[in-house]
C-alpha atoms as a PDB file:
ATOM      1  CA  UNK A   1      60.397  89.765  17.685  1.00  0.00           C
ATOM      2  CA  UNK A   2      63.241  88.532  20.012  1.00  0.00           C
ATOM      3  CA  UNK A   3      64.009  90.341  22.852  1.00  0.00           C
ATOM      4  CA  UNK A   4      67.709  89.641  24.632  1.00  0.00           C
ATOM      5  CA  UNK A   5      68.505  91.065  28.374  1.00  0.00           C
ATOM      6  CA  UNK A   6      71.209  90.519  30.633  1.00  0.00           C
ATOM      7  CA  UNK A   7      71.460  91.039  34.319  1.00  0.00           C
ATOM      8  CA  UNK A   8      74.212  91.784  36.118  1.00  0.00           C
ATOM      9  CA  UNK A   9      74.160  90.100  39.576  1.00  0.00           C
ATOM     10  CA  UNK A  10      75.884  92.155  42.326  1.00  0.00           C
ATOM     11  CA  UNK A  11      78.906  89.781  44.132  1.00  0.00           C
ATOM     12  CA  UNK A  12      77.877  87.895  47.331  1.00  0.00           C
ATOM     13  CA  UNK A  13      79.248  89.877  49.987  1.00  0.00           C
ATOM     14  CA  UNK A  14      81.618  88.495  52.312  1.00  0.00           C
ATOM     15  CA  UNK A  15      80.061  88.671  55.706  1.00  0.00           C
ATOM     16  CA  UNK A  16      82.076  90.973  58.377  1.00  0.00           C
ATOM     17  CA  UNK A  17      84.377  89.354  61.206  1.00  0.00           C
ATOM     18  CA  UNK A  18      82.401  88.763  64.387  1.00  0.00           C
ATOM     19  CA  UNK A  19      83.337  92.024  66.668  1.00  0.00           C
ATOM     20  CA  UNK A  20      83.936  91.409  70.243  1.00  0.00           C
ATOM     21  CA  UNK A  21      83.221  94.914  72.714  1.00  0.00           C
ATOM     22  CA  UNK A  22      84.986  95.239  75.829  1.00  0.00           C
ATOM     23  CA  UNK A  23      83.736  98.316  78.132  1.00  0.00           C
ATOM     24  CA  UNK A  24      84.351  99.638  81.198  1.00  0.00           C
ATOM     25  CA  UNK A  25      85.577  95.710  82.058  1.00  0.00           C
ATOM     26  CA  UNK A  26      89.170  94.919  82.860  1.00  0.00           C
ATOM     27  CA  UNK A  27      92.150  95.339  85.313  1.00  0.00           C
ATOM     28  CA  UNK A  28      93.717  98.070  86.975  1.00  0.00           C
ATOM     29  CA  UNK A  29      96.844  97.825  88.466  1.00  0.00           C
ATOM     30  CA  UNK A  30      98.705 100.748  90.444  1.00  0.00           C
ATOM     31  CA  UNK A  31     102.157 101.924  91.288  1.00  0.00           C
ATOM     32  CA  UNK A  32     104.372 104.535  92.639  1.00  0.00           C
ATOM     33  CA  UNK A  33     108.233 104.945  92.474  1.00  0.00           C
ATOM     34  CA  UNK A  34     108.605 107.730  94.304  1.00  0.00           C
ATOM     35  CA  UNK A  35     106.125 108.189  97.418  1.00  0.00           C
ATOM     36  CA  UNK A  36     106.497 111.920  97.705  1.00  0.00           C
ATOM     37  CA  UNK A  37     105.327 112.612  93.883  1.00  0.00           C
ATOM     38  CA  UNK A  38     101.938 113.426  93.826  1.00  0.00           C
ATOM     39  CA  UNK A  39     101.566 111.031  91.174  1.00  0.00           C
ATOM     40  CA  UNK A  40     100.110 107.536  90.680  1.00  0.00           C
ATOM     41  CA  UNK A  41     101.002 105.315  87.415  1.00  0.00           C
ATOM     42  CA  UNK A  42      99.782 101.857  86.763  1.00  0.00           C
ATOM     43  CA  UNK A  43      98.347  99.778  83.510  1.00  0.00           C
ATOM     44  CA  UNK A  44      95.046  98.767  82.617  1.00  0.00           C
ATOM     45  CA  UNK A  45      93.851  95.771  80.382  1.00  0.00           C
ATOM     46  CA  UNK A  46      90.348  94.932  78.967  1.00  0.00           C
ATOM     47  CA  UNK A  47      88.997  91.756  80.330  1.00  0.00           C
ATOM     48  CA  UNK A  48      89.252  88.809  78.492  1.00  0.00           C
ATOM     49  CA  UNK A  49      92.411  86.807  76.951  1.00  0.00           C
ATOM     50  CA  UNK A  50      92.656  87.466  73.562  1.00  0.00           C
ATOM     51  CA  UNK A  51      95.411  86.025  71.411  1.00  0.00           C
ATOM     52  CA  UNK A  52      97.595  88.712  69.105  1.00  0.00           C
ATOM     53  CA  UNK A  53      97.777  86.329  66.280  1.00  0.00           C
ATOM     54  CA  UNK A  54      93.917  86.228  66.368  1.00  0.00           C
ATOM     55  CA  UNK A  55      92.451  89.296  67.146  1.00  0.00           C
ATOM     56  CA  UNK A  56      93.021  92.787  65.836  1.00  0.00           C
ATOM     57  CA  UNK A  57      92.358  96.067  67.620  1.00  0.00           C
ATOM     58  CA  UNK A  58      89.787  97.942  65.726  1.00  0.00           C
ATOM     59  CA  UNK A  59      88.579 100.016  68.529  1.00  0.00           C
ATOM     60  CA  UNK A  60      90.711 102.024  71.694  1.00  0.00           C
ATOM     61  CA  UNK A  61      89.454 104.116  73.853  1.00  0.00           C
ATOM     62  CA  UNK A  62      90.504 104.844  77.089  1.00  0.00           C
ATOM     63  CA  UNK A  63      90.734 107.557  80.179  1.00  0.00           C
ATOM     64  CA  UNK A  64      92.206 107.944  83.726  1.00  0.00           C
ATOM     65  CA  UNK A  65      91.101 111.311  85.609  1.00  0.00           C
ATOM     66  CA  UNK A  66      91.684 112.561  89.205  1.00  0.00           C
ATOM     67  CA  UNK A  67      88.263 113.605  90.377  1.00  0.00           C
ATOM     68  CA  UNK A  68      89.647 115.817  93.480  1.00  0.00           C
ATOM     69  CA  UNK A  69      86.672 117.368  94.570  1.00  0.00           C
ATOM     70  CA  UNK A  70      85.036 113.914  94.768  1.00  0.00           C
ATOM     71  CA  UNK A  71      88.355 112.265  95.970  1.00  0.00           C
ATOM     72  CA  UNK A  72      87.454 109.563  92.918  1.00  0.00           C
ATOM     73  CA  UNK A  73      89.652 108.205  90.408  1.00  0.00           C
ATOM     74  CA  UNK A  74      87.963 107.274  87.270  1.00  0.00           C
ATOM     75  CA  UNK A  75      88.620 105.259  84.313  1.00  0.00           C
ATOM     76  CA  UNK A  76      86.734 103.962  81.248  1.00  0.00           C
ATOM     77  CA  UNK A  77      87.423 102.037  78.569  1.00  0.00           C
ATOM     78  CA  UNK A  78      86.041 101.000  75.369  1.00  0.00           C
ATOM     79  CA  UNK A  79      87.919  98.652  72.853  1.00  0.00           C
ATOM     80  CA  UNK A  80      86.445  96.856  69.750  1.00  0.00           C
ATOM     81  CA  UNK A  81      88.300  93.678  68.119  1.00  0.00           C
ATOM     82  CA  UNK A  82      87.603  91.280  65.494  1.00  0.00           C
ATOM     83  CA  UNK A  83      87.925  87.544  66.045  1.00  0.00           C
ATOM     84  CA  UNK A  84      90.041  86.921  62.440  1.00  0.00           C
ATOM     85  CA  UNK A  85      89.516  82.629  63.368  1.00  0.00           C
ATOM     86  CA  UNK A  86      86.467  83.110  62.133  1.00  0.00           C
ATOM     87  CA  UNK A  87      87.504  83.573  58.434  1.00  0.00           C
ATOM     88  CA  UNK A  88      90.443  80.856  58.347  1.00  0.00           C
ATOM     89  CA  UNK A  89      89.442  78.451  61.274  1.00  0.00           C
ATOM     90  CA  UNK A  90      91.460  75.394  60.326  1.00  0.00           C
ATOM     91  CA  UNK A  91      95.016  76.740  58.625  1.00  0.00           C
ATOM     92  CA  UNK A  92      95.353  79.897  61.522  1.00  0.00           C
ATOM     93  CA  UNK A  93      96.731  78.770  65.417  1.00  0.00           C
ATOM     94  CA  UNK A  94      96.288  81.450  67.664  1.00  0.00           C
ATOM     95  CA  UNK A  95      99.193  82.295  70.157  1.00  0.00           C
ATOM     96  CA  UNK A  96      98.166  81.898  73.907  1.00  0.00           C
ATOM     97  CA  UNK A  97      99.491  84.899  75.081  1.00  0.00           C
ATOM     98  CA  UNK A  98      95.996  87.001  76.096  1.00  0.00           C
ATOM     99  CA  UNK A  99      97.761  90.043  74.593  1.00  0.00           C
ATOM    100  CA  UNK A 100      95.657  91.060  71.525  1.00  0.00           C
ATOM    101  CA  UNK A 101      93.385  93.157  73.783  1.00  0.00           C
ATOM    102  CA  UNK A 102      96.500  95.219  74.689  1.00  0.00           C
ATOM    103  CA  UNK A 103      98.164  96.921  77.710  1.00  0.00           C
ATOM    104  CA  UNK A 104      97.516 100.437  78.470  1.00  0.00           C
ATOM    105  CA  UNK A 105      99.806 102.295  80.513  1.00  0.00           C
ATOM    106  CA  UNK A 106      98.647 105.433  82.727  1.00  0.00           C
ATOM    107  CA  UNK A 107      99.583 108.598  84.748  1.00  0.00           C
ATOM    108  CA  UNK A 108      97.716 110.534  87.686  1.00  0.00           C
ATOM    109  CA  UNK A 109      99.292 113.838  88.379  1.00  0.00           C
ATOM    110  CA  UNK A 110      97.971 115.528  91.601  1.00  0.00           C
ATOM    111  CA  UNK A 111      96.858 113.120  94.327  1.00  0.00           C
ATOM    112  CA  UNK A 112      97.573 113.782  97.884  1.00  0.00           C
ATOM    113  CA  UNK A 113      99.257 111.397 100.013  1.00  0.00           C
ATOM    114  CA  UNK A 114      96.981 110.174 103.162  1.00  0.00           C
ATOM    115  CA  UNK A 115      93.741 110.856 100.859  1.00  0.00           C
ATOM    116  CA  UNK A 116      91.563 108.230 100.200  1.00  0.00           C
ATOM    117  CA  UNK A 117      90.454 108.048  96.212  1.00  0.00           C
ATOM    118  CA  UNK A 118      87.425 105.689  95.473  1.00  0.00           C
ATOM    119  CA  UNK A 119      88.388 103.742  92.481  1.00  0.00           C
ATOM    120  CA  UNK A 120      85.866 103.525  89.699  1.00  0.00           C
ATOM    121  CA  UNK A 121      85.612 102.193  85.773  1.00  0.00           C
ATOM    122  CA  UNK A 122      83.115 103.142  83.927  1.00  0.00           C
ATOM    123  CA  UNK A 123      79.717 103.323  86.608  1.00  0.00           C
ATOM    124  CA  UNK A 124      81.048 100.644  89.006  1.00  0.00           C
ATOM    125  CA  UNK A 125      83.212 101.391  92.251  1.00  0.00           C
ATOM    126  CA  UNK A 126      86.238  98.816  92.287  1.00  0.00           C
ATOM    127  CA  UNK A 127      87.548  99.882  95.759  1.00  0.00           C
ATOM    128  CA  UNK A 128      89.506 102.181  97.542  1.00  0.00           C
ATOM    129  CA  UNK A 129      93.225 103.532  97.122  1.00  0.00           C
ATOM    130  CA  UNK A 130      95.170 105.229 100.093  1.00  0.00           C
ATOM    131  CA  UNK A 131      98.309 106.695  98.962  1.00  0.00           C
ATOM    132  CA  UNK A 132     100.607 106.836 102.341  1.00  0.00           C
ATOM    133  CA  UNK A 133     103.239 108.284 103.098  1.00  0.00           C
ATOM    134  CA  UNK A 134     105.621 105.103 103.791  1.00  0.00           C
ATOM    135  CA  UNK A 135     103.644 102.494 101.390  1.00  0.00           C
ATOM    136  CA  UNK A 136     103.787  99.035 102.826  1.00  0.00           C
ATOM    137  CA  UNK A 137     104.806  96.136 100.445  1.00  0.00           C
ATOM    138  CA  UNK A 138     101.216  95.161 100.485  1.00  0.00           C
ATOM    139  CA  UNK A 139      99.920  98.260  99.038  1.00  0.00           C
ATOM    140  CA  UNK A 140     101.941  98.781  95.911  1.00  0.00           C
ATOM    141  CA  UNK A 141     101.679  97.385  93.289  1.00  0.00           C
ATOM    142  CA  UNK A 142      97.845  97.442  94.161  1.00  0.00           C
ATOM    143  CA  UNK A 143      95.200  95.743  91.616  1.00  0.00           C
ATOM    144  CA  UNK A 144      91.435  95.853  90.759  1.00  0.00           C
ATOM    145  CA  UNK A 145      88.500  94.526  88.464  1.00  0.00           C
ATOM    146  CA  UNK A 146      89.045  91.300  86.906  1.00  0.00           C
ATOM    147  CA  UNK A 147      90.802  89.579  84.008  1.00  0.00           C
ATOM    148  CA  UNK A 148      88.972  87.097  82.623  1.00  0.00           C
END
């Protein structure tokens, strides 16, 4: 008796990109045109520099509320991206431009000039904001948290 078998072996998967998570981390920066809107706009960007020609976005996520009854401005963040050197580490230069992690731009409708808003992202208190009436060069365009 001869007895024949054949096996078929499953391919050797490829291992996922290394992911890189950025929350409730990054920089807040704050401006206002027009002193008598009741509004405040600014950017935010995750910390870290992370090249657009070697990282991609997988994850965004991100908030800005005005917190009146607590006189608090909050923010959170949460952004995924994969580290694509990883895969093709000799024939792939990365650009040094800290961009990949993006730029997010934001609006606060409602605040009230001469009130003082604690600044937070995520569980951490960054500072404080006073809107005035007649902003000083100083105060605007006003930044916290950290970059790198």
């Amino acid at each position: 008796m001869f007895l024949a078998g054949c096996v078929a072996l499953a391919p050797t998967p490829t291992p996922p990109l290394p992911e890189i998570v950025v929350e409730d981390a990054g920089f807040l920066c704050f401006s206002r045109d027009d002193v008598a809107a009741t509004e405040l706009r600014g950017t935010f960007r995750p910390k870290g520099c992370f090249s657009t020609t070697c990282t991609t976005r997988i994850e965004t996520r991100f908030s800005a509320t005005l917190q009146p009854a607590e006189a608090a401005l909050r923010f959170a963040g949460r952004f995924v991206l994969r580290d694509t050197t990883v895969r093709f580490p000799v024939a792939q230069a990365c650009t040094a431009d800290c961009m990949g992690g993006g730029s997010y731009p934001f609006t606060i409708s409602g605040v009230i000039t001469g009130t003082s808003y604690g600044v937070w992202l995520g569980a951490r208190r960054l500072g404080e904001l006073v809107p005035e009436k007649v902003p000083t060069p100083k105060e605007f365009p006003l930044c916290f948290g950290e970059t790198y």
